[in-house]
N, C-alpha and C. Protein backbone atom coordinates (compact mmCIF):
# COMPACT_ATOMS: atom_id res chain seq x y z
N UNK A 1 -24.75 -33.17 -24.68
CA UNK A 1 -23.74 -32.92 -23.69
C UNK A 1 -22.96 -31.65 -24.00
N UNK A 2 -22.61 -31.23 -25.45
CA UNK A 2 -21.93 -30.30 -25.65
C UNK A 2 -22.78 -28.92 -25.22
N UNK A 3 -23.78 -29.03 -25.48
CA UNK A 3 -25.23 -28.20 -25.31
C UNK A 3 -24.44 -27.28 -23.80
N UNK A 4 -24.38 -28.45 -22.58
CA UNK A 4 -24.67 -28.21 -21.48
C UNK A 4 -22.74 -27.63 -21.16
N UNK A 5 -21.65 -28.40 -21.82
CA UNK A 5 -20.26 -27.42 -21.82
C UNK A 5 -20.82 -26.26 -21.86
N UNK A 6 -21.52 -25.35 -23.05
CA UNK A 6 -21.35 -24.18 -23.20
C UNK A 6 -22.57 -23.40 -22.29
N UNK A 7 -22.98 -24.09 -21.70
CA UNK A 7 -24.08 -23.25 -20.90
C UNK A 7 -23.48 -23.10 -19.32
N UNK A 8 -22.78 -23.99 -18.86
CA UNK A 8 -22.01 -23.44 -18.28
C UNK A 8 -20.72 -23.18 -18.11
N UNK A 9 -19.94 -22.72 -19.42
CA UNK A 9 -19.23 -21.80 -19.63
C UNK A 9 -19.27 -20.38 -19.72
N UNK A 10 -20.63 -20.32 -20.09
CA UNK A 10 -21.29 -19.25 -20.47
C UNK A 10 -21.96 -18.34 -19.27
N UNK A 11 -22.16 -19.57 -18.15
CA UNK A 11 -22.58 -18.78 -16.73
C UNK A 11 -21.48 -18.38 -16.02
N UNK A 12 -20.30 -19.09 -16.50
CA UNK A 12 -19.29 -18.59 -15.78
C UNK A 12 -18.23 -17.30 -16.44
N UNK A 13 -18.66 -17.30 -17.66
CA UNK A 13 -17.93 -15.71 -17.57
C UNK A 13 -19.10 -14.75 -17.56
N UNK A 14 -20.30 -14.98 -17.45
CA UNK A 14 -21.24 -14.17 -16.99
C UNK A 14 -20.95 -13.43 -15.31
N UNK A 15 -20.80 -14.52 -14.64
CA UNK A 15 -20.67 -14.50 -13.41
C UNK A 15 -18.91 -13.78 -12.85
N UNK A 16 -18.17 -14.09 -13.88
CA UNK A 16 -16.64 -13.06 -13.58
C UNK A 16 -16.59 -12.17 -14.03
N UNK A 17 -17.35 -12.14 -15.00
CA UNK A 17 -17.38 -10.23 -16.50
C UNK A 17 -18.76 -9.52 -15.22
N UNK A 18 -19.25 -9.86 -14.97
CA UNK A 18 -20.39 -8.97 -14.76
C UNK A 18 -19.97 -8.32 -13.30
N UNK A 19 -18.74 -8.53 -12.76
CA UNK A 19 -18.56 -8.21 -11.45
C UNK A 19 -19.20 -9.25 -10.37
N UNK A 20 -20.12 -10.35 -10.53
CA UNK A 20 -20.33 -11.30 -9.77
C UNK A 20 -19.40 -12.06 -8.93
N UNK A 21 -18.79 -11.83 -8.92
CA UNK A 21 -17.90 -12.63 -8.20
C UNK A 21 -18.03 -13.12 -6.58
N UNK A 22 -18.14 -14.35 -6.35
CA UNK A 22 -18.44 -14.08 -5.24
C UNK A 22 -17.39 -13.33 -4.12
N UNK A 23 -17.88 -12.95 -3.30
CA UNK A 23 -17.11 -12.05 -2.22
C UNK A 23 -17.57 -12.24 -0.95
N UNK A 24 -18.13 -12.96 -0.21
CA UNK A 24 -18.57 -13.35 1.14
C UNK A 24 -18.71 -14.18 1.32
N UNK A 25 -18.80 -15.18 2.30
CA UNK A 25 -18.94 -16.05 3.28
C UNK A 25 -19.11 -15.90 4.75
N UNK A 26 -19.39 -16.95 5.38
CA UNK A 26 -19.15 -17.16 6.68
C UNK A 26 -18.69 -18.05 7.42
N UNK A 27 -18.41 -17.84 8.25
CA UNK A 27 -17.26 -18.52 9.56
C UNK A 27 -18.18 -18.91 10.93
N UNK A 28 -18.11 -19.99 11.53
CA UNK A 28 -18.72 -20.51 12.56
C UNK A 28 -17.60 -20.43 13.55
N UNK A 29 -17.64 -20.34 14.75
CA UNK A 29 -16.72 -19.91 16.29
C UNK A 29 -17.53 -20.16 17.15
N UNK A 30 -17.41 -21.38 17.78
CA UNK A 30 -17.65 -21.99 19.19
C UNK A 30 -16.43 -22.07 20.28
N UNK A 31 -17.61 -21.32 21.08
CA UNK A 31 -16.84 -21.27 22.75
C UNK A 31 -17.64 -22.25 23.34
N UNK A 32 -16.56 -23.47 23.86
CA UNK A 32 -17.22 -24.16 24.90
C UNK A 32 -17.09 -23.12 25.94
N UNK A 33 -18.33 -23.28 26.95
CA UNK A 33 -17.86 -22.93 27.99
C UNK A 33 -17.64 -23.72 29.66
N UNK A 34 -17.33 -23.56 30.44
CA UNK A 34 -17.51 -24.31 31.43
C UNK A 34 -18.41 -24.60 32.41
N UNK A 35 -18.63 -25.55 33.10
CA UNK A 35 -19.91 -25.88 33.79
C UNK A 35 -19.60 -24.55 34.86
N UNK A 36 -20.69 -24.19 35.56
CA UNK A 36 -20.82 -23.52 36.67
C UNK A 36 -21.72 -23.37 37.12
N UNK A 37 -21.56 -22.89 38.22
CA UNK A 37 -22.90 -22.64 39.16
C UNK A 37 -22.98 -21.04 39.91
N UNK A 38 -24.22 -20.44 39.75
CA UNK A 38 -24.44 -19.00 39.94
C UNK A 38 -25.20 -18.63 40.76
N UNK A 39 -24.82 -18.31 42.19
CA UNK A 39 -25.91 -18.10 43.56
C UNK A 39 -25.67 -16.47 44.23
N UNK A 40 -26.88 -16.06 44.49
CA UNK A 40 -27.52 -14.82 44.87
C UNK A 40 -26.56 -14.81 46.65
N UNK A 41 -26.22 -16.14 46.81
CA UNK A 41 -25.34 -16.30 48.10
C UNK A 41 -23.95 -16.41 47.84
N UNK A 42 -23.58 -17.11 47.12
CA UNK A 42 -22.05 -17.77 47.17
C UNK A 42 -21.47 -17.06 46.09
N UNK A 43 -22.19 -16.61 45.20
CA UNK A 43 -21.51 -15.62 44.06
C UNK A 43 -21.44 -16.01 42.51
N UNK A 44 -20.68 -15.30 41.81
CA UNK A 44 -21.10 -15.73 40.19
C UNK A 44 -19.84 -16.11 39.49
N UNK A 45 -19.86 -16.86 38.21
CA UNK A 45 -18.21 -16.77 37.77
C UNK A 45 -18.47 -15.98 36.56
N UNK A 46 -17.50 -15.49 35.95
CA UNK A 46 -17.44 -15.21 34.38
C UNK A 46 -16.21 -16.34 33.67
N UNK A 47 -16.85 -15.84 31.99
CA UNK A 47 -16.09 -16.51 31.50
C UNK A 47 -15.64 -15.54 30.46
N UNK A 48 -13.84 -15.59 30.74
CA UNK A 48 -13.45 -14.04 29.66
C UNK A 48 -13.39 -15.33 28.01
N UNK A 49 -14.08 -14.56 27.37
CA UNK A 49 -13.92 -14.93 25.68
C UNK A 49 -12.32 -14.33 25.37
N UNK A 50 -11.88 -14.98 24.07
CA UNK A 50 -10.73 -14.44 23.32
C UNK A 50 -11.55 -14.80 21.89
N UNK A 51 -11.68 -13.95 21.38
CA UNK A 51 -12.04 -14.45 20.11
C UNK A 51 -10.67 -14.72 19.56
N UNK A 52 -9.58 -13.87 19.89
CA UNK A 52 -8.08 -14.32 19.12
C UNK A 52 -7.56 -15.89 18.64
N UNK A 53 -7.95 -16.42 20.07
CA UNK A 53 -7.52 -17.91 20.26
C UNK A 53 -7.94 -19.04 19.29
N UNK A 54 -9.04 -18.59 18.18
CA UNK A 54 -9.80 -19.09 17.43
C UNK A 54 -9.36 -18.48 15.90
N UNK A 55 -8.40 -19.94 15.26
CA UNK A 55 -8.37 -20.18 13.74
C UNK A 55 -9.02 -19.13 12.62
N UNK A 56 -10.20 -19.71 13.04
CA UNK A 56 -11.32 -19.04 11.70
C UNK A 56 -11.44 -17.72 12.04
N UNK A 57 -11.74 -17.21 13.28
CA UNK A 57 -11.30 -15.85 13.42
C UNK A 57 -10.48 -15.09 13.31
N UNK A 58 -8.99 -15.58 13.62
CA UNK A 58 -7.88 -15.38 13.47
C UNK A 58 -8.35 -14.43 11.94
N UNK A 59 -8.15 -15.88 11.33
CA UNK A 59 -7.91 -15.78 9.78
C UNK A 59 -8.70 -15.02 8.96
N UNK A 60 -9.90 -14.17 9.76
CA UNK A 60 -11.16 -13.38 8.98
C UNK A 60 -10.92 -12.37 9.36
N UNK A 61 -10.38 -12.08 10.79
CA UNK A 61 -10.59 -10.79 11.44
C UNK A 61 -10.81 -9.58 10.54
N UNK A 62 -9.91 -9.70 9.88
CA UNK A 62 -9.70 -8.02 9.14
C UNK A 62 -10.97 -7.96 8.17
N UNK A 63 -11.66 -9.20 7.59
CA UNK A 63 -12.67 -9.40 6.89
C UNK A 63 -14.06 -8.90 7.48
N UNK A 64 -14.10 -9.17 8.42
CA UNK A 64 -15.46 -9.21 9.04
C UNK A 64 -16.23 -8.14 9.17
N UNK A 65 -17.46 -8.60 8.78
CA UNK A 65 -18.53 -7.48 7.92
C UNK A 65 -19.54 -7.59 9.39
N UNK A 66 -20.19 -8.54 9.75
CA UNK A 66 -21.56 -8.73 10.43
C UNK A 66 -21.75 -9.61 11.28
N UNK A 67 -22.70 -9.97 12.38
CA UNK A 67 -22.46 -11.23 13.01
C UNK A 67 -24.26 -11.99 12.23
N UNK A 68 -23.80 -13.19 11.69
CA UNK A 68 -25.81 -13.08 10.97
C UNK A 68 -26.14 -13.95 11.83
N UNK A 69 -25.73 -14.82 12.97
CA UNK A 69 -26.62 -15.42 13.66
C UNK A 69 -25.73 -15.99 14.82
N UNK A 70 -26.17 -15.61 16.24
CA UNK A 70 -25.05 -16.35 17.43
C UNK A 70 -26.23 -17.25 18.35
N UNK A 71 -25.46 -17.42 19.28
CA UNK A 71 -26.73 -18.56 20.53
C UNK A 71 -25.95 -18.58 21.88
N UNK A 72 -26.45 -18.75 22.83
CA UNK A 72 -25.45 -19.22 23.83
C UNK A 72 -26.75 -20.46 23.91
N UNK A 73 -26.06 -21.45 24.32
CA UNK A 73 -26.88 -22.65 24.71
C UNK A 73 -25.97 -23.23 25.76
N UNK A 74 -26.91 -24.42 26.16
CA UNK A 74 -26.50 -24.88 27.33
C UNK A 74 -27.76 -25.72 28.04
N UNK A 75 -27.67 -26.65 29.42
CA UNK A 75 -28.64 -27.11 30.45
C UNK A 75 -28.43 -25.84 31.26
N UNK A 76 -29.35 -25.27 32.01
CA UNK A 76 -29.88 -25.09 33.12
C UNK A 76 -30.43 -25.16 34.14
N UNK A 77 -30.31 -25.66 35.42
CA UNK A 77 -30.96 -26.07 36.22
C UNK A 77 -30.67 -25.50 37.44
N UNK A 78 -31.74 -25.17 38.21
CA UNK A 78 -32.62 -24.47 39.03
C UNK A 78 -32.43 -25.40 40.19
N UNK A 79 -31.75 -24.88 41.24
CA UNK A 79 -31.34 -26.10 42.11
C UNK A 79 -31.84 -25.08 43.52
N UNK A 80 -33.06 -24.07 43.62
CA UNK A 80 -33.59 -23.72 44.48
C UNK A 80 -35.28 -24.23 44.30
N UNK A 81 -36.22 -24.37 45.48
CA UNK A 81 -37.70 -24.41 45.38
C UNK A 81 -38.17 -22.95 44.50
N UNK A 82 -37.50 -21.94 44.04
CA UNK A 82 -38.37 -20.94 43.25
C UNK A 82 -38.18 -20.70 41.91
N UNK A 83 -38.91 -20.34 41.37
CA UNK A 83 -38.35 -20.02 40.04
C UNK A 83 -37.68 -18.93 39.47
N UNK A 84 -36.52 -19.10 38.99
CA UNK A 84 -35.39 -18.48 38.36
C UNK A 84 -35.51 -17.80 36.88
N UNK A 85 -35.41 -16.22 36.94
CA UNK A 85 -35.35 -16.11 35.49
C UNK A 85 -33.84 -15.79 35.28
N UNK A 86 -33.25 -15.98 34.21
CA UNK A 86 -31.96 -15.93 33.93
C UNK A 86 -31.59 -15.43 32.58
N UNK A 87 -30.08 -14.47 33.02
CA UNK A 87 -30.06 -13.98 32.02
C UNK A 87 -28.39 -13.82 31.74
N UNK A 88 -27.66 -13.36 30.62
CA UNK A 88 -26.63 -13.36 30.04
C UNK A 88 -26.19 -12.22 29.89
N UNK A 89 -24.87 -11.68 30.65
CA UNK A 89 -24.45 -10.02 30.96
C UNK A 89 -23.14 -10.41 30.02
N UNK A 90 -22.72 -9.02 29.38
CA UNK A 90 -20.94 -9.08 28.99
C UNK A 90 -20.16 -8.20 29.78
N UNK A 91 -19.36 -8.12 29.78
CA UNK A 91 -18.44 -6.95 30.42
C UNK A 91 -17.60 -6.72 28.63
N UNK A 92 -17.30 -5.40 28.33
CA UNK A 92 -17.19 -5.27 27.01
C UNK A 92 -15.18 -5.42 27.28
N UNK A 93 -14.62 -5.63 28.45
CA UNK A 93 -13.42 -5.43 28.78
C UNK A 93 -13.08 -6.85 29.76
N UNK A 94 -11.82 -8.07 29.51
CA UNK A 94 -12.09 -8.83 30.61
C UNK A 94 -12.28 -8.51 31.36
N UNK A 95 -12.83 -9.25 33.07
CA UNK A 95 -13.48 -9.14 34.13
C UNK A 95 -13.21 -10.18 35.20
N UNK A 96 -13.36 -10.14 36.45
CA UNK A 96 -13.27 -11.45 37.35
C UNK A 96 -14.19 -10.85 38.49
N UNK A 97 -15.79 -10.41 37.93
CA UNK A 97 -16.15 -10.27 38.91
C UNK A 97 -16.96 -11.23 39.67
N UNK A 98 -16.90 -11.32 41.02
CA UNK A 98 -17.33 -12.73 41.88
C UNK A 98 -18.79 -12.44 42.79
N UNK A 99 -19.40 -10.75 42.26
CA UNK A 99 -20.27 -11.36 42.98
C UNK A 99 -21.47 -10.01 41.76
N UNK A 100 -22.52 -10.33 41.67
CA UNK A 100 -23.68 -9.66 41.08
C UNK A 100 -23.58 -8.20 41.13
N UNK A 101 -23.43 -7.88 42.25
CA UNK A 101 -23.24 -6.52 42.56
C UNK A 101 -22.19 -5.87 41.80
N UNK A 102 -21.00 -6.39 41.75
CA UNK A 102 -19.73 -6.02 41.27
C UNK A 102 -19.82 -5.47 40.01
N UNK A 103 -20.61 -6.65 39.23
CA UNK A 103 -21.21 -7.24 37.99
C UNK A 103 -21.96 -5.75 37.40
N UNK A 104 -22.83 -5.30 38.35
CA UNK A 104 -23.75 -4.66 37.97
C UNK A 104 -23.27 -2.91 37.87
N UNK A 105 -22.18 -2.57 39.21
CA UNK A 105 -21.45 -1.34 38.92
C UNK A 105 -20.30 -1.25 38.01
N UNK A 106 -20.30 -2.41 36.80
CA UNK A 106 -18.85 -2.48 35.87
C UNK A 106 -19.62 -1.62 34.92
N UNK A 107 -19.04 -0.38 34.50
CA UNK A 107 -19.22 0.40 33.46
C UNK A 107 -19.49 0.01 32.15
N UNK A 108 -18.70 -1.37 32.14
CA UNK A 108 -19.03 -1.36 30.77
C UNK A 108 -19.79 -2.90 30.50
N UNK A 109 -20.42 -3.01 31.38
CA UNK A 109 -21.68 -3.95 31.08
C UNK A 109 -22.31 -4.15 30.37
N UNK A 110 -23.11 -4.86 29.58
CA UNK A 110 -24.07 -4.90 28.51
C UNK A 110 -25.15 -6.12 28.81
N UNK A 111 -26.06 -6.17 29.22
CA UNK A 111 -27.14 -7.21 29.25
C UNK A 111 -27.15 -7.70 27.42
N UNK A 112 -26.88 -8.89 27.27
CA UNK A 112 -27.00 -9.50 25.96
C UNK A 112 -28.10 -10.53 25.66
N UNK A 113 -28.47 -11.23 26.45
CA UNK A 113 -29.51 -12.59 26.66
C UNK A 113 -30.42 -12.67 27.51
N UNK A 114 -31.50 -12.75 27.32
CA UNK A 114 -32.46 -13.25 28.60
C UNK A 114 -33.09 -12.31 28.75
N UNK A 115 -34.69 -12.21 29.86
CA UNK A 115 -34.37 -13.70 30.82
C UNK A 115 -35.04 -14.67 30.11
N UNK A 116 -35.22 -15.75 30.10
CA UNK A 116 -36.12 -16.71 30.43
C UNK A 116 -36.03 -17.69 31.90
N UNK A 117 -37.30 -18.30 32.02
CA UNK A 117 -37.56 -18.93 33.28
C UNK A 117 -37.03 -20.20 33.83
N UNK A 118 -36.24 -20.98 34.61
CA UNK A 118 -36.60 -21.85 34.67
C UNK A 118 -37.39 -22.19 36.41
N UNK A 119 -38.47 -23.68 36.08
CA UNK A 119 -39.30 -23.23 36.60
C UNK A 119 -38.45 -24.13 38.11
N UNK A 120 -38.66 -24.40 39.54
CA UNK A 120 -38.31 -24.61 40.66
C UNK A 120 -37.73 -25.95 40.39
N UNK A 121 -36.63 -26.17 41.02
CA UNK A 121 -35.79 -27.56 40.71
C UNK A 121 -36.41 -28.36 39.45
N UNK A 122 -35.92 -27.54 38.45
CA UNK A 122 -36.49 -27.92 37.43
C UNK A 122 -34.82 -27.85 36.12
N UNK A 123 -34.68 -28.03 34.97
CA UNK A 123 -33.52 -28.21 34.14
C UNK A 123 -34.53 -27.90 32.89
N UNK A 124 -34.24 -26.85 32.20
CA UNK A 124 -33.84 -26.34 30.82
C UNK A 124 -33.01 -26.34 30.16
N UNK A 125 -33.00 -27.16 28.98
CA UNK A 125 -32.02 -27.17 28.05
C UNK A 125 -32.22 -25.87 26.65
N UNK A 126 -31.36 -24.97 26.73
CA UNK A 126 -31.67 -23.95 25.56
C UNK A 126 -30.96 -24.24 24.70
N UNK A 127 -31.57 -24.46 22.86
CA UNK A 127 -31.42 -24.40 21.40
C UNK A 127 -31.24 -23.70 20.92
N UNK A 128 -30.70 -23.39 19.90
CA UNK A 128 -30.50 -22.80 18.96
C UNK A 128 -31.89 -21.86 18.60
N UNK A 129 -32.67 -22.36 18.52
CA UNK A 129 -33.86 -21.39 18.25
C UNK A 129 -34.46 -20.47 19.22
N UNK A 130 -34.54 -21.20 20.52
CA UNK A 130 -34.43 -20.77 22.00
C UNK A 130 -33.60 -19.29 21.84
N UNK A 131 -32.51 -19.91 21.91
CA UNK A 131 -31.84 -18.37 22.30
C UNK A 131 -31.94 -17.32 21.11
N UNK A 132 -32.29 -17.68 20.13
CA UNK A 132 -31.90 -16.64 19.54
C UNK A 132 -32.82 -15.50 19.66
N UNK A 133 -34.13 -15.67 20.14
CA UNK A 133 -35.15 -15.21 20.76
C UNK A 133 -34.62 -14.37 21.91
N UNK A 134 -33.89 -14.79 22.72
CA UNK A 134 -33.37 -13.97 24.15
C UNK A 134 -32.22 -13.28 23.59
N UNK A 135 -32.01 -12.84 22.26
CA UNK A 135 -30.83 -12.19 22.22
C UNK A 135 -31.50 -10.66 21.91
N UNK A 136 -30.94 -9.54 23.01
CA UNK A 136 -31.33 -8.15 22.83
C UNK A 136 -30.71 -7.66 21.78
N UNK A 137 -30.89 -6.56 20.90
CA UNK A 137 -30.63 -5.93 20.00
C UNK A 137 -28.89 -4.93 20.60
N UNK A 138 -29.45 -4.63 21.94
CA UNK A 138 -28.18 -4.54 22.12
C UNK A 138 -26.59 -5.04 22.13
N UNK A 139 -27.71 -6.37 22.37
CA UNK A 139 -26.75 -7.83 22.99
C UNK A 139 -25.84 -7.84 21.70
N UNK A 140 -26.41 -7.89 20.75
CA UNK A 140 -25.74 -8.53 19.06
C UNK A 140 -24.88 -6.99 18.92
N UNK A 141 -25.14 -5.60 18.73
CA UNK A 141 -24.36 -4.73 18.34
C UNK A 141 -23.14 -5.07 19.50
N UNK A 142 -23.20 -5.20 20.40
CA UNK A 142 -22.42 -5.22 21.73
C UNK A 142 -21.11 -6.11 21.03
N UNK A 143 -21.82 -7.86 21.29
CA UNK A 143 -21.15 -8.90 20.41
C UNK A 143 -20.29 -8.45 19.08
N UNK A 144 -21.23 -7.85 18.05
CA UNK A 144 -20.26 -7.64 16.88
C UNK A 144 -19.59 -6.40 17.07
N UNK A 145 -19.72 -5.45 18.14
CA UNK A 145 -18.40 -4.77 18.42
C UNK A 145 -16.98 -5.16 18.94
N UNK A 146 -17.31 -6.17 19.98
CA UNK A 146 -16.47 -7.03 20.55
C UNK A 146 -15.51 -8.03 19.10
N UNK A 147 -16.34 -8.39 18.27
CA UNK A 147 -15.43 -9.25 17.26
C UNK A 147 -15.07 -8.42 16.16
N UNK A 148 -15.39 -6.85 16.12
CA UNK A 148 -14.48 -6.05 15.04
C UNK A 148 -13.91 -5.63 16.21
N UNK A 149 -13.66 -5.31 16.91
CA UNK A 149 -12.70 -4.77 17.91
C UNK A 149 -11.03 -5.97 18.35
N UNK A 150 -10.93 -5.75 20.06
CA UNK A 150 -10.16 -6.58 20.17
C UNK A 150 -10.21 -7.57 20.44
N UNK A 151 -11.84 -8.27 20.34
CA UNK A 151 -11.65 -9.84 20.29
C UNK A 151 -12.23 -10.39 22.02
N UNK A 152 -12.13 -9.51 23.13
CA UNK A 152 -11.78 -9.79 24.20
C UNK A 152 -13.14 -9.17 25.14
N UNK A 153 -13.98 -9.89 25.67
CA UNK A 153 -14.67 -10.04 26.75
C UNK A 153 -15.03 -10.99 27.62
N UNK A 154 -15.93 -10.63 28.50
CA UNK A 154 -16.23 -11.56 29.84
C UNK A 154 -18.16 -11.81 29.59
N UNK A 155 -18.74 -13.12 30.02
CA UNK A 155 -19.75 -13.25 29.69
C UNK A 155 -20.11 -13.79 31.42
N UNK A 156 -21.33 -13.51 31.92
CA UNK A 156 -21.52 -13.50 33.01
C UNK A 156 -23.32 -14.10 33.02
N UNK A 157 -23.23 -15.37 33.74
CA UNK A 157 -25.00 -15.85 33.70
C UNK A 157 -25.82 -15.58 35.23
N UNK A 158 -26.41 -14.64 35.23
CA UNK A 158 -27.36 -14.33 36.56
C UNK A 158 -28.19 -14.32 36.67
N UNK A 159 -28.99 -14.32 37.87
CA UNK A 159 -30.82 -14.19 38.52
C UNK A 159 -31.07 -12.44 38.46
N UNK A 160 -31.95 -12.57 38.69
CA UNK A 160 -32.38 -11.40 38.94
C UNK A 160 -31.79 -10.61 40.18
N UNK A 161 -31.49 -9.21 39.77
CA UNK A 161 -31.25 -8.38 40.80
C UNK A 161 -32.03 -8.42 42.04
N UNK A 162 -31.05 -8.80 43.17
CA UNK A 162 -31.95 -8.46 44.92
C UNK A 162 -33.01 -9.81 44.80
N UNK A 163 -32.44 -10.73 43.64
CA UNK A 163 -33.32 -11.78 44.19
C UNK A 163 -32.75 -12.88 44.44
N UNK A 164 -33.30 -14.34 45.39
CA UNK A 164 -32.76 -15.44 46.11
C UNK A 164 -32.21 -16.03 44.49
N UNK A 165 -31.22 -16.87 44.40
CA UNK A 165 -31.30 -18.22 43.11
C UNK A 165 -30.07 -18.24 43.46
N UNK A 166 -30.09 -19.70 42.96
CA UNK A 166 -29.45 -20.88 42.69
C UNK A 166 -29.20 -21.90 41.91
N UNK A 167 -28.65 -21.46 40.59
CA UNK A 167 -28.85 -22.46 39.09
C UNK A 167 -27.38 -22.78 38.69
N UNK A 168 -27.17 -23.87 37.71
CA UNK A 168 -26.18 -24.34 37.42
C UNK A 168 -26.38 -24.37 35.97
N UNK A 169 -25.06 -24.41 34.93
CA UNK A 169 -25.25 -24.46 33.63
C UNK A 169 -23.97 -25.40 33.09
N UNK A 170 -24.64 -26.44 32.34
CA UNK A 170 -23.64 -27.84 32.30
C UNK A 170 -23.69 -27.42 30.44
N UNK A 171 -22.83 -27.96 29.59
CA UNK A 171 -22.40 -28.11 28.58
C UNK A 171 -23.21 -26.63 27.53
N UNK A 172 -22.42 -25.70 28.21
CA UNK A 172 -23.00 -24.33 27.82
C UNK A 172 -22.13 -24.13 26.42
N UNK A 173 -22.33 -23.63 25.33
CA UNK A 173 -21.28 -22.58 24.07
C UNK A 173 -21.95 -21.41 23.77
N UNK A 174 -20.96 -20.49 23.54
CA UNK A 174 -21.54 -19.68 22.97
C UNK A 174 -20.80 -19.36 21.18
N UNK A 175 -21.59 -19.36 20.36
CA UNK A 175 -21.55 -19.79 18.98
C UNK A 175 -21.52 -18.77 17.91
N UNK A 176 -20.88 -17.89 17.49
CA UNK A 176 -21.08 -16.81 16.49
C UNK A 176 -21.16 -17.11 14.99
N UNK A 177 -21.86 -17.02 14.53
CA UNK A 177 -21.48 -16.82 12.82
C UNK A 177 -22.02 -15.94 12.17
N UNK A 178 -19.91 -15.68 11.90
CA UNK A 178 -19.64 -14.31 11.21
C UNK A 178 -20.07 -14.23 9.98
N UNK A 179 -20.71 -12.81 9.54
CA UNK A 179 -20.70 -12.69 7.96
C UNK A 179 -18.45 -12.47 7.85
N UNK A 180 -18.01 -12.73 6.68
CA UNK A 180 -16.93 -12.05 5.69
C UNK A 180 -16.77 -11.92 4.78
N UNK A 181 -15.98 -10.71 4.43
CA UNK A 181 -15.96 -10.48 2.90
C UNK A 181 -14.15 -10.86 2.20
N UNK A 182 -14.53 -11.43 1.04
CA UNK A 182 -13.12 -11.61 0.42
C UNK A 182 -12.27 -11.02 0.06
């Protein structure tokens, strides 16, 4: 037993003398978001993020190094006869725009997610593994500008440009986890 005192005593001023120390972690931040529904007729909603409003962020902000893994998830369902590909826009500034078009002349737009399909009155549920697949390279620099910055955008779920749809998205989040440093 004494053997095993000094062996790890011995890892532990290894691990404080040698500069080891640890210095990072990460932080998990879920946005519920709200149910809605997004039509090529009746129009789209956004949902403005605060990253502020959130504890663990709060408390890292000034820390924060990286984003190492986010998702938006959620059901989807396709409440027209065609099939819907769908996809996930930001506005890098809040937003209240109500219809695609609007959406699409905001300067500071960023396509972040998608598409994927869903197929005619049909319901997709997207995972964690799912999305992380639909996330553009842009999408993530975009995102981790938004959470070293001021915290504050609009996330927007649509069909395709100039095309018919009609989908709904029930128990949607969108989920970040931050790298930080100590």
């Amino acid at each position: 037993m004494r053997r095993y005192g000094w062996m790890i005593l011995a890892l532990g001023l290894g691990l404080t003398t040698g500069g080891c120390i640890l210095t990072s972690g990460q932080i998990q931040v879920t946005f519920d978001l709200p149910n809605f529904t997004a039509s090529s007729t009746t129009g789209i909603d956004g949902t403005t993020i605060d990253l502020n409003s959130e504890k663990e962020y709060k408390d890292n902000k000034d820390k924060l190094k990286d984003l190492s893994d986010l998702a938006v998830l959620g059901k989807f369902t396709n409440n027209s006869a065609s099939a819907v590909n769908v996809d996930v826009w930001m506005t890098t500034t809040p937003s209240n725009h109500a219809t695609e078009a609007a959406l699409m002349a905001d300067p500071t737009r960023i396509k972040v997610w998608g598409p994927f399909q869903v197929a005619p009155s049909a319901t997709k549920v997207i995972d964690w593994n799912q999305s992380a697949l639909l996330f553009s390279t842009a999408g993530k620099a975009a995102l981790l500008g938004e959470a070293k910055g001021d915290g504050q955008f609009t996330l927007y779920v649509v069909g395709p440009a100039g095309a018919s749809y009609d989908f709904s998205v029930a128990n949607g989040a969108l989920v970040l986890v931050i790298d930080v440093g100590i």
